[in-house]
N, C-alpha and C. Protein backbone atom coordinates (compact mmCIF):
# COMPACT_ATOMS: atom_id res chain seq x y z
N UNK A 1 55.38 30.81 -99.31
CA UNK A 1 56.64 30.20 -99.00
C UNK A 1 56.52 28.68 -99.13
N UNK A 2 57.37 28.07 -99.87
CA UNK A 2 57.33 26.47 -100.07
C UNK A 2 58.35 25.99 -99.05
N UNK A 3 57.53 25.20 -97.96
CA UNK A 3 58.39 24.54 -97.25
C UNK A 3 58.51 22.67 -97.23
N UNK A 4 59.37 22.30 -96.67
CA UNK A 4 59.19 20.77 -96.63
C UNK A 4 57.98 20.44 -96.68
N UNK A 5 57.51 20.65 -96.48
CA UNK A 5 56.22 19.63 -96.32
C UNK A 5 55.55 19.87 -97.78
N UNK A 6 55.16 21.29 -98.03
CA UNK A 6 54.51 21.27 -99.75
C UNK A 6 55.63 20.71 -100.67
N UNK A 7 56.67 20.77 -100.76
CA UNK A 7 57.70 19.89 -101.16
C UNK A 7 57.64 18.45 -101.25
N UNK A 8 57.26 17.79 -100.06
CA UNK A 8 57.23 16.20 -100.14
C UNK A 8 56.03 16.31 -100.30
N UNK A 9 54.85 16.42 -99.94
CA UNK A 9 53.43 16.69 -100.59
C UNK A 9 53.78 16.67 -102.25
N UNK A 10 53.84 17.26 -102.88
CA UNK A 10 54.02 17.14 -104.22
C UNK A 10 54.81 16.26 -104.77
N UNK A 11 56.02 16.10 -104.35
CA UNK A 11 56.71 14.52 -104.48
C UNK A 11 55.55 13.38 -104.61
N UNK A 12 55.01 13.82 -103.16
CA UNK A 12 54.22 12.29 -102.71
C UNK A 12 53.18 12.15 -104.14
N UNK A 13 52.98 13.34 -104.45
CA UNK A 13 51.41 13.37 -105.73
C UNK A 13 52.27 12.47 -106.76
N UNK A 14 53.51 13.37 -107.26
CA UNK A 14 53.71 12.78 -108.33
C UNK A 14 53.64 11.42 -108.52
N UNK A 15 54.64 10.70 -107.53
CA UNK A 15 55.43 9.52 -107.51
C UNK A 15 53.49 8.61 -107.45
N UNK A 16 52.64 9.49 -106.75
CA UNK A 16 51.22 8.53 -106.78
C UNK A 16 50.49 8.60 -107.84
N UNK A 17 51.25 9.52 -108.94
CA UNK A 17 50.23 9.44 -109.89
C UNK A 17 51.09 8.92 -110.84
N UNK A 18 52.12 8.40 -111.21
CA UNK A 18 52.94 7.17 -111.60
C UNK A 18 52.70 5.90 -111.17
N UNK A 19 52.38 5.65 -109.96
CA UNK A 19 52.15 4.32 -109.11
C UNK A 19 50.48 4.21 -110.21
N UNK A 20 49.51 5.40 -110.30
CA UNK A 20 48.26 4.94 -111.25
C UNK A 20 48.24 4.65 -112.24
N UNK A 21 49.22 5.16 -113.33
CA UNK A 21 49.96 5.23 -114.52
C UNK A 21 50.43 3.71 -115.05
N UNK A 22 50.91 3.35 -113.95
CA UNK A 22 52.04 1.96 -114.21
C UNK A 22 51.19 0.98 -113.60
N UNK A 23 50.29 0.87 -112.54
CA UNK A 23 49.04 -0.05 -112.27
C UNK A 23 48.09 -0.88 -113.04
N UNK A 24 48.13 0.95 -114.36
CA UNK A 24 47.35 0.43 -115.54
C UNK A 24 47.70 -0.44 -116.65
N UNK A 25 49.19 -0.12 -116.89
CA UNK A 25 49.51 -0.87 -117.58
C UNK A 25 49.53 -2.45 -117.21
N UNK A 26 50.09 -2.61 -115.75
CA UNK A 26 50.45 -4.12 -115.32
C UNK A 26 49.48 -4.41 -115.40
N UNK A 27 47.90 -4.01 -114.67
CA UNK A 27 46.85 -4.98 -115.06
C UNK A 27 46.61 -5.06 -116.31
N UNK A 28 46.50 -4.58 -117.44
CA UNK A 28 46.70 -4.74 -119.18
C UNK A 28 47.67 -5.97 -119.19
N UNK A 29 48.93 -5.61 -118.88
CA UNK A 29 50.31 -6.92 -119.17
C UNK A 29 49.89 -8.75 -118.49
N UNK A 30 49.61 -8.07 -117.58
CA UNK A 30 48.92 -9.18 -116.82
C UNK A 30 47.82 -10.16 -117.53
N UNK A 31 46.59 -9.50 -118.21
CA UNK A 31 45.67 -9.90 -118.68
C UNK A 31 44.62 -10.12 -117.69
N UNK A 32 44.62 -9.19 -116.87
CA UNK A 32 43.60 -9.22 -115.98
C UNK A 32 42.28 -8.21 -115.88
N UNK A 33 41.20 -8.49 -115.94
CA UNK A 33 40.04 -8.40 -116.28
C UNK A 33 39.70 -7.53 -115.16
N UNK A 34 39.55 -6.19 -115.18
CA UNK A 34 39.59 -5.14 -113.79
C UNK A 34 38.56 -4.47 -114.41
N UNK A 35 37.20 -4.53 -113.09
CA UNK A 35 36.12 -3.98 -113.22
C UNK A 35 36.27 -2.59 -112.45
N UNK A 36 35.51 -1.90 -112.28
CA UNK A 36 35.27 -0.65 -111.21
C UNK A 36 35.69 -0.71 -109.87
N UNK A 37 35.08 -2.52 -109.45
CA UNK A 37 35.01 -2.42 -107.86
C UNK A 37 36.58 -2.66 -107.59
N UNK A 38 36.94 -3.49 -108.58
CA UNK A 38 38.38 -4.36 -108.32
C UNK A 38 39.73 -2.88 -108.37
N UNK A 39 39.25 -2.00 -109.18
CA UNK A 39 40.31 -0.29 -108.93
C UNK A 39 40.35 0.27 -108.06
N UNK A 40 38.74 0.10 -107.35
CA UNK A 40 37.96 1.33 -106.24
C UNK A 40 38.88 -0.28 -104.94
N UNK A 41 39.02 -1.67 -104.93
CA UNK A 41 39.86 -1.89 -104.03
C UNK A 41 40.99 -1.99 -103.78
N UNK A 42 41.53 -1.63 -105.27
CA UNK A 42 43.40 -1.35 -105.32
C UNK A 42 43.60 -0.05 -104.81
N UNK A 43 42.68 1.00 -105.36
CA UNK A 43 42.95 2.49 -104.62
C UNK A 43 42.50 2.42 -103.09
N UNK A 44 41.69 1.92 -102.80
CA UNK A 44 41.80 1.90 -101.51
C UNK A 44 43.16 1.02 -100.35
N UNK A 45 43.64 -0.03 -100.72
CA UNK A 45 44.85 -0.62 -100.64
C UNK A 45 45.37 0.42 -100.77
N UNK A 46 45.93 1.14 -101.86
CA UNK A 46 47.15 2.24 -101.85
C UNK A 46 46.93 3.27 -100.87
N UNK A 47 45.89 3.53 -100.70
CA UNK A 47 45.35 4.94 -99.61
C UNK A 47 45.78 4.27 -98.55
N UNK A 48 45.33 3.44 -98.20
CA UNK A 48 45.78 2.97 -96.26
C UNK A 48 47.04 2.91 -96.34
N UNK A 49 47.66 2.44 -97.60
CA UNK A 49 49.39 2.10 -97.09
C UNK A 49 50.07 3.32 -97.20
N UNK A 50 49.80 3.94 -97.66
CA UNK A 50 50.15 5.81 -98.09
C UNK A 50 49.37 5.80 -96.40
N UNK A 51 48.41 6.28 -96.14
CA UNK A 51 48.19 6.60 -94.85
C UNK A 51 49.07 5.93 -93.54
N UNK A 52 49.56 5.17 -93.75
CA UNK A 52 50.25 3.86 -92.28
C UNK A 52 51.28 4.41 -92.70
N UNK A 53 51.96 4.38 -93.88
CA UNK A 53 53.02 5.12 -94.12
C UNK A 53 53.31 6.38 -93.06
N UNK A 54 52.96 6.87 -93.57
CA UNK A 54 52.77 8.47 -93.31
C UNK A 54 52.28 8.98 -91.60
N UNK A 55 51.38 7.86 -91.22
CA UNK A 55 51.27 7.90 -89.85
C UNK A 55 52.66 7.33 -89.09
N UNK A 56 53.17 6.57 -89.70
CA UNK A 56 54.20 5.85 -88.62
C UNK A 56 55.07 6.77 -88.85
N UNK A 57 55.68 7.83 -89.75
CA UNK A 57 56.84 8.15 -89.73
C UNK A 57 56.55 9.81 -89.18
N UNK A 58 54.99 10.57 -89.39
CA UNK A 58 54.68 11.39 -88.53
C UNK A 58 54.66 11.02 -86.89
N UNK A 59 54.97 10.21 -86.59
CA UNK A 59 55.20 9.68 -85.33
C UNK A 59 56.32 9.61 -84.85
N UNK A 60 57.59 8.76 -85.67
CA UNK A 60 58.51 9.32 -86.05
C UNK A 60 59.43 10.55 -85.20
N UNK A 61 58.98 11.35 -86.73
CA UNK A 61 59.44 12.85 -86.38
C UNK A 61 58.86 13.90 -85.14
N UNK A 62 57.82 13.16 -84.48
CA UNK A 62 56.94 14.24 -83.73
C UNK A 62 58.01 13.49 -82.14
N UNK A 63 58.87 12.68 -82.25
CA UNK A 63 59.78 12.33 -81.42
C UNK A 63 58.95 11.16 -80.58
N UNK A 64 58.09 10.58 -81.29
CA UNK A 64 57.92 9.24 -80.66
C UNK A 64 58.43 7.79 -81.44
N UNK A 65 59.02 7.54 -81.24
CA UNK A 65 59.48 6.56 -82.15
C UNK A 65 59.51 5.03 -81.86
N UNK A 66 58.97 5.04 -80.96
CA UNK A 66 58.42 3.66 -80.07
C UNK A 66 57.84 3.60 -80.58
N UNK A 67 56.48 3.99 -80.74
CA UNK A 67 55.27 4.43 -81.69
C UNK A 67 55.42 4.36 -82.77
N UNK A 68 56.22 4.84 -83.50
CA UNK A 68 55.93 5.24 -84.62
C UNK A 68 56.60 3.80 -85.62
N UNK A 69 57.77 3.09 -85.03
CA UNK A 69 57.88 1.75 -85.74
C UNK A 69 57.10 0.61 -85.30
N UNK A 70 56.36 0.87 -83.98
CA UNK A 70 55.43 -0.13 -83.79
C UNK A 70 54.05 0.12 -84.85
N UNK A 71 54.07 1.25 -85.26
CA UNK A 71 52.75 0.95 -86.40
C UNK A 71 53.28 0.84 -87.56
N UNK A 72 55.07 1.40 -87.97
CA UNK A 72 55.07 0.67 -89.19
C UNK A 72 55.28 -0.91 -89.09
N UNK A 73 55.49 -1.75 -88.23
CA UNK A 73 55.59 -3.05 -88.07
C UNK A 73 54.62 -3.37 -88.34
N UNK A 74 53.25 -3.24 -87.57
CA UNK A 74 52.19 -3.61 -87.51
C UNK A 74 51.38 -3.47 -88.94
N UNK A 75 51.53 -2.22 -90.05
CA UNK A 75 50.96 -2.28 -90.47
C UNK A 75 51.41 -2.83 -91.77
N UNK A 76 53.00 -2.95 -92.13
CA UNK A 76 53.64 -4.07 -92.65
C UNK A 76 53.26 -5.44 -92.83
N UNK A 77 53.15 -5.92 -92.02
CA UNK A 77 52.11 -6.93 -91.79
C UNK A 77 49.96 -7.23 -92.41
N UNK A 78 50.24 -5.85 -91.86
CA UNK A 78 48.45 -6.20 -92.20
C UNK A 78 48.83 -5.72 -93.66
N UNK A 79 49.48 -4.63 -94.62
CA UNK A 79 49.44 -4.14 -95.91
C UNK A 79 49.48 -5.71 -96.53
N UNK A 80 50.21 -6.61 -96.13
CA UNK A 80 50.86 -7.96 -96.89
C UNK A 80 49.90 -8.68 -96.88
N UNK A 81 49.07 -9.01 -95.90
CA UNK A 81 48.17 -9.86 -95.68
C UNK A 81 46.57 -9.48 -96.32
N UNK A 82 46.38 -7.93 -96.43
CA UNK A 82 45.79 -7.59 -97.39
C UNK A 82 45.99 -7.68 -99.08
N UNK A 83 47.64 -7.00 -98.81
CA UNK A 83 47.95 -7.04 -100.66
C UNK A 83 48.09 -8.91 -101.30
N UNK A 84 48.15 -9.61 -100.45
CA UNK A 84 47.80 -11.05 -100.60
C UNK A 84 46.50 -11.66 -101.13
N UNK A 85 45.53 -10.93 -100.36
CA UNK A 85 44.44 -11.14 -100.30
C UNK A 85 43.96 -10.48 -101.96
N UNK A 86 43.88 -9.09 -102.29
CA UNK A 86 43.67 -8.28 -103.12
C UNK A 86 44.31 -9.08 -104.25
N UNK A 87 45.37 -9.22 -104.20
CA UNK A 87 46.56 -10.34 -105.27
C UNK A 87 45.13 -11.23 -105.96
N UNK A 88 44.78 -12.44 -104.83
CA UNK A 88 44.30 -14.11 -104.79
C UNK A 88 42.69 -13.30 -106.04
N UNK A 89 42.08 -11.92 -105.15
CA UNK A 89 40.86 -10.96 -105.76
C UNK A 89 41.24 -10.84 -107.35
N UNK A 90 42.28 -10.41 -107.77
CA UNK A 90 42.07 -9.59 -108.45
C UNK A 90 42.44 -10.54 -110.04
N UNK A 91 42.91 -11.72 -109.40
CA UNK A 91 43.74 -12.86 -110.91
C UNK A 91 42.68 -13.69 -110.91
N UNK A 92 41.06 -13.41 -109.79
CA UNK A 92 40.24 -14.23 -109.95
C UNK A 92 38.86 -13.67 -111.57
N UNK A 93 38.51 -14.64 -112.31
CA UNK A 93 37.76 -13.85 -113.27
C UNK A 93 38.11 -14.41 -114.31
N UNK A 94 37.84 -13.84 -115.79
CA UNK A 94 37.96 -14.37 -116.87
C UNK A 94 39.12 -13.51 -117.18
N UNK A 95 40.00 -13.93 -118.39
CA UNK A 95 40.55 -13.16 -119.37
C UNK A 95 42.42 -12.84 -118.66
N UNK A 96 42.41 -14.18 -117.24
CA UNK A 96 43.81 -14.31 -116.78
C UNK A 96 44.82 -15.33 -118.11
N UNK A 97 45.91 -14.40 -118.24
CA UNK A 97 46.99 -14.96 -119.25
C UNK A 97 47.85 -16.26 -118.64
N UNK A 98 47.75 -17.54 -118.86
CA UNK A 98 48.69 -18.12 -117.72
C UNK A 98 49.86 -19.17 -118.41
């Protein structure tokens, strides 16, 4: 039986394996010089925010919702201040177009 959840589960795959798809290209468009470690820390970036995601709004629905926008606030914040960080990482190197 396919219920909501294997439903948005598979959503969630697709739409993440487009987000890898289109990653590849922008770093190509970009002209940015992406080694192993610099993918293995964009996929990890995407995993936590897919995870904070997904925690705050399972929080959410499980009828806490105090909770559950206090960690998407919180982690709104830290995703930015990371994807900032990862940003300043990843245009550092040879072979930036400017």
């Amino acid at each position: 039986m396919i219920s909501n959840l294997v439903f948005f589960a598979f959503v969630t795959g697709l739409l993440s394996g487009a987000v890898i798809i289109a990653a590849i290209f922008w770093a190509k468009d970009l002209g940015l010089h992406m080694t192993w470690w610099k993918w293995l820390l964009s996929a990890i970036w995407y995993g936590l925010l897919m995870f904070l995601l997904f925690a705050g709004f399972t929080f959410i629905g499980e009828g806490e919702p105090a909770a559950g926008w206090r960690t998407l606030g919180t982690s709104v914040f830290v995703m930015v201040v990371m994807g900032a960080g990862l940003i300043r990482l990843l245009r550092k190197g040879p072979g930036i177009k400017k």
